[in-house]
Protein backbone atom coordinates (compact mmCIF):
# COMPACT_ATOMS: atom_id res chain seq x y z
CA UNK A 1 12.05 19.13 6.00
CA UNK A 2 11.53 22.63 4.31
CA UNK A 3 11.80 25.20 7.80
CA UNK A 4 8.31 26.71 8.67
CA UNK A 5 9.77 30.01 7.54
CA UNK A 6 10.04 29.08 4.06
CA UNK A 7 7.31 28.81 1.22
CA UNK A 8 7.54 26.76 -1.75
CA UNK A 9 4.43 28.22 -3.83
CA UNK A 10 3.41 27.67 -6.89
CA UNK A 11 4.45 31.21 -9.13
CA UNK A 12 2.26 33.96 -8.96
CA UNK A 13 2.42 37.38 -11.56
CA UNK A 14 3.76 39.41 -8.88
CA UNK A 15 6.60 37.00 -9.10
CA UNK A 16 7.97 37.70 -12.28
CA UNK A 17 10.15 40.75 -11.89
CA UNK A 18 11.83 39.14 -8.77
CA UNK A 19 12.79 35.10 -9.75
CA UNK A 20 13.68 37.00 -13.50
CA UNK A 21 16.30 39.34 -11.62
CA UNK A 22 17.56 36.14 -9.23
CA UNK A 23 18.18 34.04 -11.97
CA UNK A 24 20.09 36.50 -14.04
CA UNK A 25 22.24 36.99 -10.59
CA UNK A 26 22.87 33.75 -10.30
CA UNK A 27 24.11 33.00 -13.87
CA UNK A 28 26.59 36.24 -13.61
CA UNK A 29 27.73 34.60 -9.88
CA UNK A 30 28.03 31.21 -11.95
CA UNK A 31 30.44 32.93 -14.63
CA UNK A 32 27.45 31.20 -17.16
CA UNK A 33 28.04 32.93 -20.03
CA UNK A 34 24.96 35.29 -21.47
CA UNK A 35 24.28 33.77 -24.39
CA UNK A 36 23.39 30.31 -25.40
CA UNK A 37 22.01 29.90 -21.94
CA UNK A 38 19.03 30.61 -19.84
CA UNK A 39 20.44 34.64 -19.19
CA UNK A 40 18.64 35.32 -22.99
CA UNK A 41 15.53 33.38 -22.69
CA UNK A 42 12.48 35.15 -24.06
CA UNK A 43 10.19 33.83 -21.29
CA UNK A 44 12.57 35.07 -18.49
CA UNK A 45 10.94 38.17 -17.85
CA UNK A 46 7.11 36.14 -18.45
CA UNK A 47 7.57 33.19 -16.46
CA UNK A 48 4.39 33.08 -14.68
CA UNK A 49 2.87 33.90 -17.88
CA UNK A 50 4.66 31.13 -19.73
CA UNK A 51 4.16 28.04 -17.35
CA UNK A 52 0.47 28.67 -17.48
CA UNK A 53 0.90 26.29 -20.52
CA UNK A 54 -0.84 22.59 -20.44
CA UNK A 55 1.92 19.89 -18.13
CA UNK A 56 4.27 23.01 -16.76
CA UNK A 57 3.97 24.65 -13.45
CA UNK A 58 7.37 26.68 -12.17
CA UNK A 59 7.48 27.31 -8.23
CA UNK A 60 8.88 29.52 -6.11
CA UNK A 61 10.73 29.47 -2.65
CA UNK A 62 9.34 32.71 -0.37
CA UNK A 63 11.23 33.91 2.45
CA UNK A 64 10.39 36.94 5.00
CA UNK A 65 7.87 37.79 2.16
CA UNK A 66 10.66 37.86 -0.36
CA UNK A 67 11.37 35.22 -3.60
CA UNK A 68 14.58 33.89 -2.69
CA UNK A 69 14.83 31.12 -5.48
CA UNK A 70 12.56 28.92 -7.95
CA UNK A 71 12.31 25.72 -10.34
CA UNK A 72 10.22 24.23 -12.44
CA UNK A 73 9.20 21.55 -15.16
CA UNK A 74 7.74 21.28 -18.70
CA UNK A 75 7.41 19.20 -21.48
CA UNK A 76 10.98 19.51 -23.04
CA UNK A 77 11.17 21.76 -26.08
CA UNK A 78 11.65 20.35 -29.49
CA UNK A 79 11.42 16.38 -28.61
CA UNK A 80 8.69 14.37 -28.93
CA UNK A 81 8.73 11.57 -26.50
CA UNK A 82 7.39 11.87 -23.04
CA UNK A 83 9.83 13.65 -21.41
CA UNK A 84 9.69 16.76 -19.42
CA UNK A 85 12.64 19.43 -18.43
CA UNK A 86 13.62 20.79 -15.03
CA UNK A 87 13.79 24.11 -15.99
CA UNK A 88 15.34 27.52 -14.48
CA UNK A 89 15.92 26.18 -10.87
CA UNK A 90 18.19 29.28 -9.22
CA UNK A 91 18.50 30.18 -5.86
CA UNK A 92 20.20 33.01 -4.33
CA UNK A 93 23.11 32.26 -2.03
CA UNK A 94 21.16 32.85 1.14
CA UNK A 95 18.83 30.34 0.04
CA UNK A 96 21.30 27.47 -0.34
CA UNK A 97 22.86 24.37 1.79
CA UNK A 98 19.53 24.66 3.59
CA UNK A 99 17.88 21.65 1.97
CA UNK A 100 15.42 24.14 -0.74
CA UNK A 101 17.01 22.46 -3.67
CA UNK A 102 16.07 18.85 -2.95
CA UNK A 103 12.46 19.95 -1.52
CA UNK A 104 11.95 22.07 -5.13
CA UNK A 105 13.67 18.54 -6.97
CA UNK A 106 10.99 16.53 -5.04
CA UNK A 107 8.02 19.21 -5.75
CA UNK A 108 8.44 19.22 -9.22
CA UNK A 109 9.34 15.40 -9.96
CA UNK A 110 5.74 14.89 -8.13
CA UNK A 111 4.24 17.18 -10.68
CA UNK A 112 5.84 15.71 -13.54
CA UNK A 113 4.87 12.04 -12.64
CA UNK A 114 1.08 13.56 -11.94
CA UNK A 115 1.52 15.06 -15.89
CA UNK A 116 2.79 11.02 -16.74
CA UNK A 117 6.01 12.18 -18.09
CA UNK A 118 8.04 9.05 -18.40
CA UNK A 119 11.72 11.11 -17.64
CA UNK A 120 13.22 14.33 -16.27
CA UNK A 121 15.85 15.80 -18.35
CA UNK A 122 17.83 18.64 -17.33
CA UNK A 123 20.69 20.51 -18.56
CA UNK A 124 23.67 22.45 -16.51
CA UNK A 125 27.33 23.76 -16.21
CA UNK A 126 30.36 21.38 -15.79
CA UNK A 127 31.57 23.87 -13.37
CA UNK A 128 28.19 24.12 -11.30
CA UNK A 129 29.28 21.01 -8.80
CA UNK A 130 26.97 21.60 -6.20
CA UNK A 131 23.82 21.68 -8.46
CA UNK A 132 25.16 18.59 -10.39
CA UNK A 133 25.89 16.73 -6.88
CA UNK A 134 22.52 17.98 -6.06
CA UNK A 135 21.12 15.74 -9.26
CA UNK A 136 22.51 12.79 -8.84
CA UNK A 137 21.52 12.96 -5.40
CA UNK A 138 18.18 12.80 -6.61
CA UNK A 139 18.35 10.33 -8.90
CA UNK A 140 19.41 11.80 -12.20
CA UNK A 141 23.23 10.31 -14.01
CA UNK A 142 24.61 12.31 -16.26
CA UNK A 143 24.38 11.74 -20.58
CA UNK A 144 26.61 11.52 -23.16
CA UNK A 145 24.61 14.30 -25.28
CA UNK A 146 21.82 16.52 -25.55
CA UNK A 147 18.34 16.08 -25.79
CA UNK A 148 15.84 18.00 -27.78
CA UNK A 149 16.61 21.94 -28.66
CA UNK A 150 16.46 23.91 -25.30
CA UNK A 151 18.58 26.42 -27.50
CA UNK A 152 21.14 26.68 -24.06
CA UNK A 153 24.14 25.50 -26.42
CA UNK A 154 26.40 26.63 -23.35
CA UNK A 155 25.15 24.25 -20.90
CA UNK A 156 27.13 21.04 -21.66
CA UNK A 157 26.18 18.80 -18.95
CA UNK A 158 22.94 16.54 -19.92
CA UNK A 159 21.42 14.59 -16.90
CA UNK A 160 18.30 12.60 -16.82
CA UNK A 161 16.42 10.44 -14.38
CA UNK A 162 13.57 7.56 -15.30
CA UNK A 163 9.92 8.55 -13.24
């Protein structure tokens, strides 16, 4: 259960410079490299603007009136089956081991079953073992390649999970 002092909200456009700045924290913490991952994205700096798009929403975790991490889903890019992508899900370090990742897993797999995507894909780092042990958790196993052309060539770890 998500503590009374945290928010998970759907993204708002006062958002933007804050979960933009977390993420790109996060991938330097990571040691993600800059390019070929989500560091260059064109949308970072848009994201509220960009999920406004038909079957995405992105969320956001609030704490002590503060973004302290954020995920979200859309159709995945370049593939055209039914399959959507959990996208940009980052949290800052005080914002982990607290149970926020699997509440923002849950929130977004409810979305993407209400948008009657038939998967979840989702790519990340070899080295990233908590998120990955967060996925399977949840239900995702790991795939021998990638799907579609999320254009994050340095993410080499392909997971997906049946809805």
């Amino acid at each position: 259960m998500i503590a009374s002092n945290y928010i998970l909200r759907e993204i708002q456009l006062k958002d933007n410079e804050q979960i933009a700045r977390i993420i790109r924290e996060v991938l330097i913490e990571m040691g993600v490299p800059k390019t070929g991952s989500t560091y260059e994205d064109k949308t970072l700096n848009n994201l509220y603007e960009f999920y406004q798009r038909e079957r995405a929403t992105y969320y956001v975790i609030e704490h002590q009136n503060r973004v302290i991490g954020g995920g979200g889903i859309a159709h995945l890019d370049n593939f055209d089956g039914n399959i959507c992508e959990l996208q940009k899900m980052y949290f800052l370090p005080e914002a982990r081991g607290k149970g926020l990742g699997t509440k923002m897993i849950e929130k977004c797999l409810t979305k993407a079953k209400e948008f009657s995507f038939d998967q979840c894909y989702l790519e990340t780092m070899p080295y990233m073992a908590a998120a990955k042990a967060l996925y399977q958790k949840n239900g995702f196993t790991q795939i021998d390649s990638p799907m579609g052309n999320t254009c994050h060539y340095s993410c080499d770890v392909w997971m997906i999970k049946k809805l």
